[in-house]
N, C-alpha and C. Protein backbone atom coordinates (compact mmCIF):
# COMPACT_ATOMS: atom_id res chain seq x y z
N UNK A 1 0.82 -1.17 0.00
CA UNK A 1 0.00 0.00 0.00
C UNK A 1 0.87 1.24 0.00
N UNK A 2 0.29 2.46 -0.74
CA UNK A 2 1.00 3.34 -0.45
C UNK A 2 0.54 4.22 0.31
N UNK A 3 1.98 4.72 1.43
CA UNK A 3 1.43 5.34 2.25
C UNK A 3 1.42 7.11 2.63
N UNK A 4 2.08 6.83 1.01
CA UNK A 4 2.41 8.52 1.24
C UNK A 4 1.43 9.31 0.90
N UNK A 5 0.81 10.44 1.51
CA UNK A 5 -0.62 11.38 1.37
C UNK A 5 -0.49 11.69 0.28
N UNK A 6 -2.10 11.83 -0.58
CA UNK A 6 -2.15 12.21 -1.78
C UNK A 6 -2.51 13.52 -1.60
N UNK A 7 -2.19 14.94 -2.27
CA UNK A 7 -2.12 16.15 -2.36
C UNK A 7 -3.48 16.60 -3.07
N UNK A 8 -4.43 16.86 -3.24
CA UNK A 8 -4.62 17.58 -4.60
C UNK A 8 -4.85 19.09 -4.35
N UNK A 9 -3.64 19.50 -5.63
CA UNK A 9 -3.27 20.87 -5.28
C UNK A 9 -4.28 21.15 -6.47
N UNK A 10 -5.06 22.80 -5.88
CA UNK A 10 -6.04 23.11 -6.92
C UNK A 10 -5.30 23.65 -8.07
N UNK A 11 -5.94 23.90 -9.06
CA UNK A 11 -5.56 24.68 -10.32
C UNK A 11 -5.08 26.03 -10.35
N UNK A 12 -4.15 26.64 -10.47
CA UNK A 12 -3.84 28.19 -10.32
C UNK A 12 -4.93 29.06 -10.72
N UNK A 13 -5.40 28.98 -11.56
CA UNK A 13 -6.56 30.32 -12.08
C UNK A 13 -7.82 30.14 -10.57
N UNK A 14 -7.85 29.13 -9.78
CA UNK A 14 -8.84 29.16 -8.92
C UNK A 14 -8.16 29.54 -7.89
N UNK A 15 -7.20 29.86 -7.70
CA UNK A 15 -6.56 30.76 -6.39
C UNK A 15 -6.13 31.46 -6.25
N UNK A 16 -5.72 32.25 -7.50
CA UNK A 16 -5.48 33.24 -7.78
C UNK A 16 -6.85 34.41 -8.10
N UNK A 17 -6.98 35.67 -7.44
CA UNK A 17 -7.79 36.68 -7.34
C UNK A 17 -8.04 36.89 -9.51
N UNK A 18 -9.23 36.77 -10.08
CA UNK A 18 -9.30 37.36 -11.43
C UNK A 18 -8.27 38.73 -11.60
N UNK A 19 -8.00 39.54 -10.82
CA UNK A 19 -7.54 41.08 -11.19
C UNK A 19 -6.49 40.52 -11.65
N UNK A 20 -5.41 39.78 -11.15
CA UNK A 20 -4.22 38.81 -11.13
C UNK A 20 -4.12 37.43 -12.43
N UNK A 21 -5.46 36.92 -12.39
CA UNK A 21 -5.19 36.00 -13.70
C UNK A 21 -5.05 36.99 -14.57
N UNK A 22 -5.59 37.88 -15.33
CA UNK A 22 -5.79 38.54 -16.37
C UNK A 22 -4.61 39.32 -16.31
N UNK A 23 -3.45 39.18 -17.42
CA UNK A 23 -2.73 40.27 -18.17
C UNK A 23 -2.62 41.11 -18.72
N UNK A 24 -2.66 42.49 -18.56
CA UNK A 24 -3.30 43.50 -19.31
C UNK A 24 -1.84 43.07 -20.69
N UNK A 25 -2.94 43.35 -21.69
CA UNK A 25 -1.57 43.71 -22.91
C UNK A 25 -0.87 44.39 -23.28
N UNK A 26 0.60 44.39 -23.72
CA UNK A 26 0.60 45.91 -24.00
C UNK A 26 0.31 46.59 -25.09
N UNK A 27 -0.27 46.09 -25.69
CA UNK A 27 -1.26 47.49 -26.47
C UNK A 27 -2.11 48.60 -26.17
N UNK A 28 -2.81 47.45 -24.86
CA UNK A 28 -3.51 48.22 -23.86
C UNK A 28 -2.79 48.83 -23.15
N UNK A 29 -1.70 48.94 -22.94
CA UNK A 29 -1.22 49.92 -21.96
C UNK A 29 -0.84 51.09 -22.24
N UNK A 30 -0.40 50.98 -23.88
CA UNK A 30 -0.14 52.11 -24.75
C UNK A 30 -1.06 52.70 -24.61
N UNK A 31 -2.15 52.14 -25.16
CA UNK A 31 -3.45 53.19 -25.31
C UNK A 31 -3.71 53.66 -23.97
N UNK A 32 -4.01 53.26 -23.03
CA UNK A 32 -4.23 53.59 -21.78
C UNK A 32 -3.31 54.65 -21.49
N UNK A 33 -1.75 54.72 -21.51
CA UNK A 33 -0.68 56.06 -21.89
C UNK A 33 -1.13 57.09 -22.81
N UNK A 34 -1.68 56.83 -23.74
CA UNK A 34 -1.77 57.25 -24.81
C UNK A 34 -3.23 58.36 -24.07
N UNK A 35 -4.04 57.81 -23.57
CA UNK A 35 -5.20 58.35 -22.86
C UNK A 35 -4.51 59.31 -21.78
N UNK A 36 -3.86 58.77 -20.98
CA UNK A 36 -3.46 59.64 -19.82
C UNK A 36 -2.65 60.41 -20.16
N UNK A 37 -1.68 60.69 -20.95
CA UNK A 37 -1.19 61.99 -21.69
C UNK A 37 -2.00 62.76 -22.55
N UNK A 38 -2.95 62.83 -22.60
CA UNK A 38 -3.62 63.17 -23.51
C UNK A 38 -4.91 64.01 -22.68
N UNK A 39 -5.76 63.46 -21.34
CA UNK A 39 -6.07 63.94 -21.05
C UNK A 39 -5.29 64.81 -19.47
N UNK A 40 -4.17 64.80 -19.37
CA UNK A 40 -3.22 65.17 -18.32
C UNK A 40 -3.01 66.61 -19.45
N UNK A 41 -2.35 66.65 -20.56
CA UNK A 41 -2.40 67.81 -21.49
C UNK A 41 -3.48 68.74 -21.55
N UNK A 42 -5.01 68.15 -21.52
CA UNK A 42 -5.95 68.76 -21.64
C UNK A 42 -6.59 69.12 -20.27
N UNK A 43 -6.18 68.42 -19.32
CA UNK A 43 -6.68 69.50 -17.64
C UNK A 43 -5.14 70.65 -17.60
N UNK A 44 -4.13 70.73 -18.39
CA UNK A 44 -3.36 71.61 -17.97
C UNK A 44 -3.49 72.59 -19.08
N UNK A 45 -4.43 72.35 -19.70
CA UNK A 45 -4.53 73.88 -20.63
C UNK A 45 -6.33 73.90 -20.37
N UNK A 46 -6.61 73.08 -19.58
CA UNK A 46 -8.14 73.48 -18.73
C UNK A 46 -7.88 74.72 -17.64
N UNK A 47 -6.38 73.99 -16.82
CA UNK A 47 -6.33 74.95 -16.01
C UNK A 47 -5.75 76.66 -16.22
N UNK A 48 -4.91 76.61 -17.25
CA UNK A 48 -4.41 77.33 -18.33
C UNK A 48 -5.39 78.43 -18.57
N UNK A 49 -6.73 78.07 -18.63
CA UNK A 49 -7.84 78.68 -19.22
C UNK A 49 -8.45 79.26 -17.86
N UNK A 50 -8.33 78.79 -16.93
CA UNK A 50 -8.77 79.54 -16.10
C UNK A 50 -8.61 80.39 -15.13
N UNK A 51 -6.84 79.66 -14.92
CA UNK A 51 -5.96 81.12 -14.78
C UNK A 51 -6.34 82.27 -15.76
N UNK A 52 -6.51 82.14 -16.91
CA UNK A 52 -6.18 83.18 -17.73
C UNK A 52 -7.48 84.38 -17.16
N UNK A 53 -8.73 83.48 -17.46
CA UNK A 53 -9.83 84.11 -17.08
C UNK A 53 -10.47 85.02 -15.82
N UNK A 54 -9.08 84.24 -14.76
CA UNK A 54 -9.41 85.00 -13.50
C UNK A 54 -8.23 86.15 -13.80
N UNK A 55 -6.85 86.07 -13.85
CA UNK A 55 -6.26 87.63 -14.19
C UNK A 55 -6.42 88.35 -14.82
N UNK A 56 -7.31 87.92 -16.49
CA UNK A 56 -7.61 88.77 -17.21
C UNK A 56 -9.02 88.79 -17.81
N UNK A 57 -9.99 88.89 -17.16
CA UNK A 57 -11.20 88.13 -17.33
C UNK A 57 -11.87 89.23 -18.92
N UNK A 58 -11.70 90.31 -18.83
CA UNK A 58 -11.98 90.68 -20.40
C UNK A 58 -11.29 90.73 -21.02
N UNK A 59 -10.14 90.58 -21.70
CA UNK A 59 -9.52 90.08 -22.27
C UNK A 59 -9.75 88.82 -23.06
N UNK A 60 -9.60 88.04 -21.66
CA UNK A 60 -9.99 86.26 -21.91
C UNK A 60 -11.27 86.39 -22.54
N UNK A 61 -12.18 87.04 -22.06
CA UNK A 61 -13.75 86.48 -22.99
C UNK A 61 -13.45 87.00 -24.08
N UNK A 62 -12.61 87.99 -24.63
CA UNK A 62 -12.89 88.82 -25.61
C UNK A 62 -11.93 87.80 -26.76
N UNK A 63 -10.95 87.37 -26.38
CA UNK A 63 -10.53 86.43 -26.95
C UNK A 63 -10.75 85.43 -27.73
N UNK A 64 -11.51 84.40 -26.10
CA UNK A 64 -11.89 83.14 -25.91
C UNK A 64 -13.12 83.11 -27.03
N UNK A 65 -14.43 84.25 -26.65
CA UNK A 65 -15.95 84.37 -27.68
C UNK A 65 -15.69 83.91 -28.65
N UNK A 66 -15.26 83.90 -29.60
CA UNK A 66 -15.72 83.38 -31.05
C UNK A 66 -14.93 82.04 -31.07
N UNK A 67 -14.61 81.42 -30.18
CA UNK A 67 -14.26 79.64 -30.28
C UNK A 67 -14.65 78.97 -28.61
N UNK A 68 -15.47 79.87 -28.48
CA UNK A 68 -15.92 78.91 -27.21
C UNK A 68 -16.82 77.93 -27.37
N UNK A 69 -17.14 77.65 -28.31
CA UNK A 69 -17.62 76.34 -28.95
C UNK A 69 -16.72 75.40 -28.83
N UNK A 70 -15.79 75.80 -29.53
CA UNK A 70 -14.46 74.67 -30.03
C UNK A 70 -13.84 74.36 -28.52
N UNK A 71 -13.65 75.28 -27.34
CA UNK A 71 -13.35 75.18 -26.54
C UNK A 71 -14.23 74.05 -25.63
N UNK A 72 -15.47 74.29 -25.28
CA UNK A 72 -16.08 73.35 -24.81
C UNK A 72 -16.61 72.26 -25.38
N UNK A 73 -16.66 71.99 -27.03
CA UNK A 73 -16.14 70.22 -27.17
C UNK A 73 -15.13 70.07 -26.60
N UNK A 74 -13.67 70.66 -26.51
CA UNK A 74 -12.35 70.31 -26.42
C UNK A 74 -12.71 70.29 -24.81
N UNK A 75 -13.28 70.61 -23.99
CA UNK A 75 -13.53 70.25 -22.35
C UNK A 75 -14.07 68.72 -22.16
N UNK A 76 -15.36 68.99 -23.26
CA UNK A 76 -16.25 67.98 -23.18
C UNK A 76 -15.33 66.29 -23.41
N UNK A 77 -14.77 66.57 -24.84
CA UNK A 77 -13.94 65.04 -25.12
C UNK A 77 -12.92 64.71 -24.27
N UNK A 78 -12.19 65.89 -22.81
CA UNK A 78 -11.75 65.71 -22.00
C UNK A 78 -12.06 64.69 -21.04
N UNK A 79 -13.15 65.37 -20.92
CA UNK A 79 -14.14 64.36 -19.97
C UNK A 79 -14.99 63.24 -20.10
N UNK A 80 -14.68 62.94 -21.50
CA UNK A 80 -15.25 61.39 -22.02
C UNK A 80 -14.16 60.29 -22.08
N UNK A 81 -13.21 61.52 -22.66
CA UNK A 81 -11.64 60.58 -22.80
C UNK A 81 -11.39 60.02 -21.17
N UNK A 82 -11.28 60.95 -20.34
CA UNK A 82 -11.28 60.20 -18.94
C UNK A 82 -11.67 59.21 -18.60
N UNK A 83 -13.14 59.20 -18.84
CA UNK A 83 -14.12 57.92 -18.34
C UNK A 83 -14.15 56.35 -19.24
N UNK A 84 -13.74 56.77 -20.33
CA UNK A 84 -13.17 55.73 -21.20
C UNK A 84 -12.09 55.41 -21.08
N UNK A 85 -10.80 56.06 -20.32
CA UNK A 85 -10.06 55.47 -19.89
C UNK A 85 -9.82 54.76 -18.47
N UNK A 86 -10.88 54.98 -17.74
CA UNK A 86 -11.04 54.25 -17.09
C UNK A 86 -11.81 53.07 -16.87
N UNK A 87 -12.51 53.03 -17.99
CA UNK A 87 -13.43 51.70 -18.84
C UNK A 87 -12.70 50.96 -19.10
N UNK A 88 -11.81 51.35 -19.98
CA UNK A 88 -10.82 50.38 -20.80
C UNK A 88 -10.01 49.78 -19.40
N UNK A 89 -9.36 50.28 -18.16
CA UNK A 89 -8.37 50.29 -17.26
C UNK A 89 -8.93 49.11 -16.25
N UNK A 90 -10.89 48.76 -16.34
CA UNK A 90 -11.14 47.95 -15.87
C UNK A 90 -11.97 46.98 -16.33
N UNK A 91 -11.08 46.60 -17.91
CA UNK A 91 -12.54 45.97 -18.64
C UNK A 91 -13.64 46.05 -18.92
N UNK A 92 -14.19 47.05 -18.87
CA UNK A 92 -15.48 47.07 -19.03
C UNK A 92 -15.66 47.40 -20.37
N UNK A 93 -17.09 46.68 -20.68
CA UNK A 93 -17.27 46.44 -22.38
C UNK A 93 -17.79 47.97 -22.66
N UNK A 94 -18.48 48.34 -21.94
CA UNK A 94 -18.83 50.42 -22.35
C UNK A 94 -17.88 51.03 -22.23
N UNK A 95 -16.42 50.96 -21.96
CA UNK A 95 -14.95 51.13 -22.43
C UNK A 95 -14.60 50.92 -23.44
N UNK A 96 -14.58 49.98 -23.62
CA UNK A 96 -14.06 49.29 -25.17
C UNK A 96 -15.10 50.12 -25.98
N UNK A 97 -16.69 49.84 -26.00
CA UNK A 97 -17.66 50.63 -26.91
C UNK A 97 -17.28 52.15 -26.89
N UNK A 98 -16.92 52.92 -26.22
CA UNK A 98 -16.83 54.00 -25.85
C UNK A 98 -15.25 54.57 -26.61
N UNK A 99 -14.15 53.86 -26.37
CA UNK A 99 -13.50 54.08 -27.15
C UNK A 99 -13.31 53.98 -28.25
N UNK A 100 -14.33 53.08 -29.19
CA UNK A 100 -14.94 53.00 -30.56
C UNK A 100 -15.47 54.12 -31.08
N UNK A 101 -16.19 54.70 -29.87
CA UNK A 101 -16.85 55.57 -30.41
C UNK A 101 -15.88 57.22 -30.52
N UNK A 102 -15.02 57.18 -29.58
CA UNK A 102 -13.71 58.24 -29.42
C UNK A 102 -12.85 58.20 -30.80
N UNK A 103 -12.54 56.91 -30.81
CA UNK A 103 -11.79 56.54 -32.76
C UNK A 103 -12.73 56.96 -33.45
N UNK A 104 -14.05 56.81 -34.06
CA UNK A 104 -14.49 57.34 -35.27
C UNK A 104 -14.85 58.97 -35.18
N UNK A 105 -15.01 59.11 -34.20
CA UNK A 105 -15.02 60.81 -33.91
C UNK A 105 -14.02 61.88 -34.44
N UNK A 106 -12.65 61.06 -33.80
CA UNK A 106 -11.05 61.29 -33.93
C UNK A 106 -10.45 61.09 -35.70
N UNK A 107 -11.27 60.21 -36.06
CA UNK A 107 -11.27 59.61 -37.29
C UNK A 107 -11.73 60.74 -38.01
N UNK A 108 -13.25 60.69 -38.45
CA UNK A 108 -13.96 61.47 -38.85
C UNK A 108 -12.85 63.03 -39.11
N UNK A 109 -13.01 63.62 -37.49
CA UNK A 109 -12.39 65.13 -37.70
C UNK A 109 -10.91 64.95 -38.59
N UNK A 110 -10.00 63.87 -38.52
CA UNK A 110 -8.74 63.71 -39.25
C UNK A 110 -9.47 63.18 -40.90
N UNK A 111 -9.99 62.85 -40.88
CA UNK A 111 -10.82 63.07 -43.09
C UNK A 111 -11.14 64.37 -42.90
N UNK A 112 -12.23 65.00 -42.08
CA UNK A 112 -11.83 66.15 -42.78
C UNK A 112 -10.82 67.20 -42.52
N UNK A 113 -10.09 67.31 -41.47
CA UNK A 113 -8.81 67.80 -41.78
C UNK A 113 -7.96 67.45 -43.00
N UNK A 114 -7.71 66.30 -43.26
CA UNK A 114 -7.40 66.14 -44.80
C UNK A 114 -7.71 66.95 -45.80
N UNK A 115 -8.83 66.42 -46.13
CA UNK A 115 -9.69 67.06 -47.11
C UNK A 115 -9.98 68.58 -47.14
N UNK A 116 -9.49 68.86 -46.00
CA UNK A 116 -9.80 70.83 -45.87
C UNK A 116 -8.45 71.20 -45.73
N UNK A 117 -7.40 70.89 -46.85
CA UNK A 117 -5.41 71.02 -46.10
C UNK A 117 -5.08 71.19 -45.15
N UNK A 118 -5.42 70.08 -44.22
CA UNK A 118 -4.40 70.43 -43.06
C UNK A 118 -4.69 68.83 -42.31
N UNK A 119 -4.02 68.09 -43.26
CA UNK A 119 -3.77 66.90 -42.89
C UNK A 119 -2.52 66.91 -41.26
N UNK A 120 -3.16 65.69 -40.23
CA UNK A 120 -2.50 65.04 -39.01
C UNK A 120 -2.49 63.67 -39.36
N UNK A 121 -1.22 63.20 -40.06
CA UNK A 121 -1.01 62.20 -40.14
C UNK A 121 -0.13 61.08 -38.99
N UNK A 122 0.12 61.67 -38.03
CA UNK A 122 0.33 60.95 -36.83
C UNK A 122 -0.56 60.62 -36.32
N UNK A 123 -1.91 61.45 -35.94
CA UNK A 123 -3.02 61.05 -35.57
C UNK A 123 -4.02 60.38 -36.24
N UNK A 124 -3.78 60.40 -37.50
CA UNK A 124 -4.60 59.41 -38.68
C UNK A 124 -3.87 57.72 -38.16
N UNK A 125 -2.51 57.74 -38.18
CA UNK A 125 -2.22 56.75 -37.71
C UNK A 125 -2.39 55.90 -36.77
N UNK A 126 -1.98 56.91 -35.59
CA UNK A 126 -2.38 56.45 -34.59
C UNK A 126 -3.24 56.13 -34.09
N UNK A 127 -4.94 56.49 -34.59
CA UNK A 127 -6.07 56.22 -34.70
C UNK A 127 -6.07 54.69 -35.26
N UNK A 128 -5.90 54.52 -36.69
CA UNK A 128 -5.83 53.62 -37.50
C UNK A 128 -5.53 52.19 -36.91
N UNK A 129 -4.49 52.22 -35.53
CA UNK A 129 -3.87 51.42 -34.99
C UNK A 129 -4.29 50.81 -33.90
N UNK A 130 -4.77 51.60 -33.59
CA UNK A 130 -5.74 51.70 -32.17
C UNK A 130 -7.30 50.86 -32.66
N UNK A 131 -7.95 51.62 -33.83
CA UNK A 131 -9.07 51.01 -34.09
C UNK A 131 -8.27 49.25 -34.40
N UNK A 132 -7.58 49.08 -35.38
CA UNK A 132 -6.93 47.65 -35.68
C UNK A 132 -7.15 46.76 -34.51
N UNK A 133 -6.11 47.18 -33.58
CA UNK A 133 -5.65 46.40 -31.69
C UNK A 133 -7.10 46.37 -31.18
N UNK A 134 -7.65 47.28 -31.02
CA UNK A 134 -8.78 47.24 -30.04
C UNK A 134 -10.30 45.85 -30.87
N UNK A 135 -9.73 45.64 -32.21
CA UNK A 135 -10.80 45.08 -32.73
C UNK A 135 -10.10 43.53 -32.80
N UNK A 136 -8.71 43.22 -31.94
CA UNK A 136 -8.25 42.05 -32.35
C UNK A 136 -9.11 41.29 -31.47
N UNK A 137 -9.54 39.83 -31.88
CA UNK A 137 -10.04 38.47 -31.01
C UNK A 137 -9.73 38.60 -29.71
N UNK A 138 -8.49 38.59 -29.27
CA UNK A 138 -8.07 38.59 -27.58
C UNK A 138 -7.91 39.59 -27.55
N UNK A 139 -8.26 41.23 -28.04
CA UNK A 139 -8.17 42.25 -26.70
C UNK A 139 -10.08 42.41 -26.74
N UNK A 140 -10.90 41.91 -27.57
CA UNK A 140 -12.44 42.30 -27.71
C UNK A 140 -12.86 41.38 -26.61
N UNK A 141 -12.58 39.79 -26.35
CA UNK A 141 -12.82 39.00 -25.59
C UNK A 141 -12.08 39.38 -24.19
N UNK A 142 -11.37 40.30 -23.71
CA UNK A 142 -11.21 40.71 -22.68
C UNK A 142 -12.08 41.73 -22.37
N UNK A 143 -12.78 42.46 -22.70
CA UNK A 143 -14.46 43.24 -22.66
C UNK A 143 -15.38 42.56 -22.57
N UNK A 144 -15.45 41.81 -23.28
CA UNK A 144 -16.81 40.27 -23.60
C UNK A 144 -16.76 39.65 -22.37
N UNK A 145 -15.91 39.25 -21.63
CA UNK A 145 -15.74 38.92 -20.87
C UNK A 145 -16.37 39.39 -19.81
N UNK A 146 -16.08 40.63 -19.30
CA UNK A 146 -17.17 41.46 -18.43
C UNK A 146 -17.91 41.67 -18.43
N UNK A 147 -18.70 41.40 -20.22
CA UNK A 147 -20.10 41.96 -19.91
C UNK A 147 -20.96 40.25 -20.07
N UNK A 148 -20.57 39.21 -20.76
CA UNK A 148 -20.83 37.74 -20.44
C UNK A 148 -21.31 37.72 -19.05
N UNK A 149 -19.87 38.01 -18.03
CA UNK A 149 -19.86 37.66 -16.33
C UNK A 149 -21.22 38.63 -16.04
N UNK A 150 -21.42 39.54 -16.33
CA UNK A 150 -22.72 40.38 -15.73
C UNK A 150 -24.16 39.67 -16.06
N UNK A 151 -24.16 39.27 -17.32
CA UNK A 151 -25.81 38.85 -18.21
C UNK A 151 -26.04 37.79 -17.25
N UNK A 152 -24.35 36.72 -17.27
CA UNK A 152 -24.84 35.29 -16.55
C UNK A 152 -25.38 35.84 -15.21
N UNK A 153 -24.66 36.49 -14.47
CA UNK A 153 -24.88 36.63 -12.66
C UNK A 153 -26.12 36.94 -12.69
């Protein structure tokens, strides 16, 4: 007979915490960089703007008036870009959707910058690349994933 104790050691993915199985990629991390420089740039010329407005407050409006439109999309996609990067930062599938929807936006305004001379071809790219990665099999099924785990529970 044998007398030595039989072990059974569980499977790693069951003892290990999910935050821990899952590898973020680095594509995702780019983009996720790519997000946080991007909106870290845009709260420092948020704040930029409001220094300006408190030392020179007519001035600044007199300025600012005829693109304060352009100014508050440029607040607004601040504050979407944020929340989508923090979608993406915790899987969540209205992250992933959300940054779909940030690329064709980003997209869109870079055709017609093209088309009106004044092509951004870094940002055409970098768009281009982003939409590619974000639509591969294993980074879409790491979103799917979160929203699967919700329907089942």
């Amino acid at each position: 007979m044998n007398s030595l104790p039989t072990h059974s050691t569980p499977h790693p993915s069951t003892t290990l915490p999910s935050s821990l199985r899952r590898r973020r990629p680095f594509g995702l991390y780019m983009i996720l960089i790519l997000l946080t420089v991007q909106g870290l740039l845009g709260a420092v010329l948020a704040a930029l703007f409001a220094i300006s407005a408190l030392a020179l407050p007519g001035e600044f409006w007199a300025t600012v008036e005829p693109e304060l439109y352009n100014v508050a999309v440029s607040l607004l996609l601040l504050l979407i870009t944020v929340v989508v990067a923090f979608g993406l930062w915790r899987y969540r599938g209205w992250g992933w959707y959300g940054m779909m929807l940030l690329l064709a936006y980003y997209m869109t305004t870079d055709v017609i910058g093209y088309f009106s001379g004044g092509p951004d071809y870094v940002s055409m790219l970098l768009n281009v690349f982003m939409v590619f990665y974000l639509n591969q099999r294993e980074v879409r099924d790491l979103f799917e994933e979160s929203i699967a785990a919700k329907v089942g529970a």
